[in-house]
N, C-alpha and C. Protein backbone atom coordinates (compact mmCIF):
# COMPACT_ATOMS: atom_id res chain seq x y z
N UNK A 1 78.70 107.96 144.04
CA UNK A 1 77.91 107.57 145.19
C UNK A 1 76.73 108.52 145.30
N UNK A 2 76.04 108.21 145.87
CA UNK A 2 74.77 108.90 146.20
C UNK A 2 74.30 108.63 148.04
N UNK A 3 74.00 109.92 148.53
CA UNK A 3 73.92 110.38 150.07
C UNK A 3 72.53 110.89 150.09
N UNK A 4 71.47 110.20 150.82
CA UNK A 4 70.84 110.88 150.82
C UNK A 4 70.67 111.56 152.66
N UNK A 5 70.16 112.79 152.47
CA UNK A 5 70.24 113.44 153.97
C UNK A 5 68.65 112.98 154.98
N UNK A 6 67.85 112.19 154.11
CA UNK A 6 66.82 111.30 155.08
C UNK A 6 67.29 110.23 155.06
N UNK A 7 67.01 109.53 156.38
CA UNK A 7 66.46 108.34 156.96
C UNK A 7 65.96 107.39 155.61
N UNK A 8 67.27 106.16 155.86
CA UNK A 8 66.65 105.19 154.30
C UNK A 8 65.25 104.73 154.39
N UNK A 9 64.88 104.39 153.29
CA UNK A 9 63.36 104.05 153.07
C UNK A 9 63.44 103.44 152.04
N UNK A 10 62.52 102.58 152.09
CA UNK A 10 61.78 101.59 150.62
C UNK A 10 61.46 103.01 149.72
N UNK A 11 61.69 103.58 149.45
CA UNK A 11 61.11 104.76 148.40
C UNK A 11 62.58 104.87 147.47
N UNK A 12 63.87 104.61 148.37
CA UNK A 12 65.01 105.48 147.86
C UNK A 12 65.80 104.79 146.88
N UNK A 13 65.53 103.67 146.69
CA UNK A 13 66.16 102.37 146.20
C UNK A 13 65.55 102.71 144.73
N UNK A 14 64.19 102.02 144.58
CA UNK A 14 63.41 102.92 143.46
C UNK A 14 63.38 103.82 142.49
N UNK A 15 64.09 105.05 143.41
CA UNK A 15 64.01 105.88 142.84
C UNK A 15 65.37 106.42 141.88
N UNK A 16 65.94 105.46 143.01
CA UNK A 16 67.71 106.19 142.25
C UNK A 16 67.81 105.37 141.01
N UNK A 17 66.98 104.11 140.90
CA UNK A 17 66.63 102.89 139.87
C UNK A 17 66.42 103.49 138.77
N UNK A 18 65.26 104.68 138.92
CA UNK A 18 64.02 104.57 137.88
C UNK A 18 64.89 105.83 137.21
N UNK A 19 66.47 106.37 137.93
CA UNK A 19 67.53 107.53 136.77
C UNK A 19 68.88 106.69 136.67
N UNK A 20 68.65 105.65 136.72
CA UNK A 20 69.60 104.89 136.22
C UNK A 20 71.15 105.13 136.77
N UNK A 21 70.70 105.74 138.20
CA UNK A 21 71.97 106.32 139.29
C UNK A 21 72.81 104.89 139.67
N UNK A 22 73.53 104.22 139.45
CA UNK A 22 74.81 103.71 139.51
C UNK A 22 75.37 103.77 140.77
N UNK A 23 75.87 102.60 141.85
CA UNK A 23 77.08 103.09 142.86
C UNK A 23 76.39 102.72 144.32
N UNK A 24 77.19 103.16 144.75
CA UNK A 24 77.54 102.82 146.37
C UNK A 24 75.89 104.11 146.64
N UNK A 25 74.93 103.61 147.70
CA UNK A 25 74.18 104.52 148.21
C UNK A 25 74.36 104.51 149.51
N UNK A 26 73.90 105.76 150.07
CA UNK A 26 73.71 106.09 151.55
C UNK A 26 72.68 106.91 151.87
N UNK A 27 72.12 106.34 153.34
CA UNK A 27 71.12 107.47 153.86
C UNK A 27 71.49 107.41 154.81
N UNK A 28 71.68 108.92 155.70
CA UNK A 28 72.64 108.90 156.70
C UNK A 28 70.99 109.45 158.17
N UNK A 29 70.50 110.14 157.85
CA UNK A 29 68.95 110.68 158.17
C UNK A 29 69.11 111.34 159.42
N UNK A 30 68.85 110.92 160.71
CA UNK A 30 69.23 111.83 161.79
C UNK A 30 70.46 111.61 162.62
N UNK A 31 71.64 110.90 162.45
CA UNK A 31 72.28 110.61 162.90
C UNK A 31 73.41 111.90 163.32
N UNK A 32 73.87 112.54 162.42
CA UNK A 32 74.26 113.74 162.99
C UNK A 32 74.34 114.53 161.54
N UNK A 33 73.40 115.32 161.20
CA UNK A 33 73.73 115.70 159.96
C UNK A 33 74.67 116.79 159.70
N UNK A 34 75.24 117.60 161.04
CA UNK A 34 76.34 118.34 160.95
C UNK A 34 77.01 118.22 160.38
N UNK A 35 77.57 116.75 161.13
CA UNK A 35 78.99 116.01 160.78
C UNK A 35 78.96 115.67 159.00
N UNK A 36 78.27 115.30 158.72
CA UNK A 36 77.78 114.40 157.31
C UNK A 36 78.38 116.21 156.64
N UNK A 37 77.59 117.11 156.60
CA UNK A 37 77.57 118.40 156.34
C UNK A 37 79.18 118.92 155.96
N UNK A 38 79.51 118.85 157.34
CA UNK A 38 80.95 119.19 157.28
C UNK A 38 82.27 118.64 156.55
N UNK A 39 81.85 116.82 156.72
CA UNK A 39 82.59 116.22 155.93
C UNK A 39 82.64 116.35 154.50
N UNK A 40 81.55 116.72 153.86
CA UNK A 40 81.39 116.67 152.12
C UNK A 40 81.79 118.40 152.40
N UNK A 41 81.36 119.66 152.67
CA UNK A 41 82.08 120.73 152.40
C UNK A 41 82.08 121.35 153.56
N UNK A 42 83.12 121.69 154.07
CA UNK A 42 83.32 122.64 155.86
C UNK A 42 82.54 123.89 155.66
N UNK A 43 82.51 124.59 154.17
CA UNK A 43 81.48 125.68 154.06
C UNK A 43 79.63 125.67 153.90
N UNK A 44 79.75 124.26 153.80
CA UNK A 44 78.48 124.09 153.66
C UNK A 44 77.46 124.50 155.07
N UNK A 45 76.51 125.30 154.59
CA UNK A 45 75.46 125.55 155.74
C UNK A 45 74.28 124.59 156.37
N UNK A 46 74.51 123.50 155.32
CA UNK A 46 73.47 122.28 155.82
C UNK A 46 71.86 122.85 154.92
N UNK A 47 72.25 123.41 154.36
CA UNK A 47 70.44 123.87 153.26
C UNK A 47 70.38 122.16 152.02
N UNK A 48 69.10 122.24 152.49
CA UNK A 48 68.84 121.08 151.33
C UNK A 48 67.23 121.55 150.28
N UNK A 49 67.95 120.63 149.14
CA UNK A 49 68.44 119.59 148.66
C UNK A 49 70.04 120.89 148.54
N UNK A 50 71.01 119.85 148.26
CA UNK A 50 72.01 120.25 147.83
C UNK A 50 72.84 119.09 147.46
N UNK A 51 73.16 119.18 146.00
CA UNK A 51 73.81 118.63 144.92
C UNK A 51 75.52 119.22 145.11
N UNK A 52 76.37 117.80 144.92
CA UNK A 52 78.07 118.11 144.97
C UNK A 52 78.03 117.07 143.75
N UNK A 53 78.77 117.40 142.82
CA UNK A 53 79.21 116.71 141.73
C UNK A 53 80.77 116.69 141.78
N UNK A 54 81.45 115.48 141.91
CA UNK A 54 82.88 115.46 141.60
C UNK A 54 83.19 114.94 140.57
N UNK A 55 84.66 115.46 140.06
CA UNK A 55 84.78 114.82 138.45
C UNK A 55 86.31 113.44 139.09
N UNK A 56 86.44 112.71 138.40
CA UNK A 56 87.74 112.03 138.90
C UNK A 56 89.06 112.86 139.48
N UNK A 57 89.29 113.89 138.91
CA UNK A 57 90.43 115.08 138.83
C UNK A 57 89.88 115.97 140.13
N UNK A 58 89.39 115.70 141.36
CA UNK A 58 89.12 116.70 142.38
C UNK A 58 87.98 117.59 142.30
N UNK A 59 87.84 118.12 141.16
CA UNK A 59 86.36 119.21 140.79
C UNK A 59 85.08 119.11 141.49
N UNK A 60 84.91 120.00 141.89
CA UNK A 60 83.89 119.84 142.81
C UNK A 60 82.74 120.53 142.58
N UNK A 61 81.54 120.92 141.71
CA UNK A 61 80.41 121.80 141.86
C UNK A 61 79.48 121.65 142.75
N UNK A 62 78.91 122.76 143.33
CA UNK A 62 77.92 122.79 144.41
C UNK A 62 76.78 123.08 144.01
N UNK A 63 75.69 122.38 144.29
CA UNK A 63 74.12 123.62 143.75
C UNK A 63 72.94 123.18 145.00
N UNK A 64 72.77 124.16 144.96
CA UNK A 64 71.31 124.42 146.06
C UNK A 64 70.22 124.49 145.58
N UNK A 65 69.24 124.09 146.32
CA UNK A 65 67.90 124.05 145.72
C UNK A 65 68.06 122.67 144.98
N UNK A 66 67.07 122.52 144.02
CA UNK A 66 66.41 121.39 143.18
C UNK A 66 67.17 121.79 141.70
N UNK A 67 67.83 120.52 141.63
CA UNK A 67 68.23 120.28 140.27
C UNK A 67 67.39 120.23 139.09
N UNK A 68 67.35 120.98 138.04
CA UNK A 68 66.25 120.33 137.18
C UNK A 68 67.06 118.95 136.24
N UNK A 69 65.99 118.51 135.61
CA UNK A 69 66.71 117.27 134.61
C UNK A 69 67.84 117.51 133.55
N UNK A 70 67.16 118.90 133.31
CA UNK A 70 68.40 119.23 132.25
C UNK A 70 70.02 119.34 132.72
N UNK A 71 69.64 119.89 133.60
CA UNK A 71 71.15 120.29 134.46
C UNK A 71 71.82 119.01 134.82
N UNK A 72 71.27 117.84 135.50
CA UNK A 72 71.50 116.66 135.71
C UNK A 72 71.84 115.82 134.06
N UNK A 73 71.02 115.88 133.47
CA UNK A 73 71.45 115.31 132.20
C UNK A 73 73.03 115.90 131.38
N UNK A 74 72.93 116.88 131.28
CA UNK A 74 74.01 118.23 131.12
C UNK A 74 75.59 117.64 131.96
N UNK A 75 75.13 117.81 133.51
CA UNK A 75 76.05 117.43 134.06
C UNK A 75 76.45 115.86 134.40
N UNK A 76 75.90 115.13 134.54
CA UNK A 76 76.31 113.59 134.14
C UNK A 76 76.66 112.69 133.02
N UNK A 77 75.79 113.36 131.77
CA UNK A 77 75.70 112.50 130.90
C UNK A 77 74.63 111.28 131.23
N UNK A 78 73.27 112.09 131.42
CA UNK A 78 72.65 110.92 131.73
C UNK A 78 71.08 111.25 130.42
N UNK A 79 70.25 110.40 130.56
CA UNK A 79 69.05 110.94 129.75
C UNK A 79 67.90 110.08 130.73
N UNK A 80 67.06 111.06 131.10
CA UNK A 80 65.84 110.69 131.81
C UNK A 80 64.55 110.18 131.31
């Protein structure tokens, strides 16, 4: 799945298109982003962008800041 932490937009659809992102999307935007926050990690401080990758088996990686492509390619198995 893919979450994004703005308010959906004609931009977001597009974009998740044009990396060949797969799945259920969401934009949750001002609704309460605490909650959203808390639910994906109780330690999380709410800093964005911030990337959670799960594997089927529970695994969970966290990263802050901006992903580069490689890391995304690396970690998905994807090619941009």
């Amino acid at each position: 799945i893919t979450v994004a932490a703005e308010p959906d937009s004609a931009i977001l659809g597009p974009l998740l298109d044009r990396y060949h992102l797969p799945g259920p999307r969401y934009a949750y935007g001002n609704d309460n982003p605490d909650a959203i926050a808390y639910a994906i990690d109780p330690n999380w401080s709410g800093e964005l962008p911030r990337t959670f990758l799960f594997n089927g088996a529970g695994r969970k990686e966290k990263v802050s800041g901006v992903i580069s492509a490689q890391f995304a390619e690396k970690a998905l198995g994807l090619r941009f």
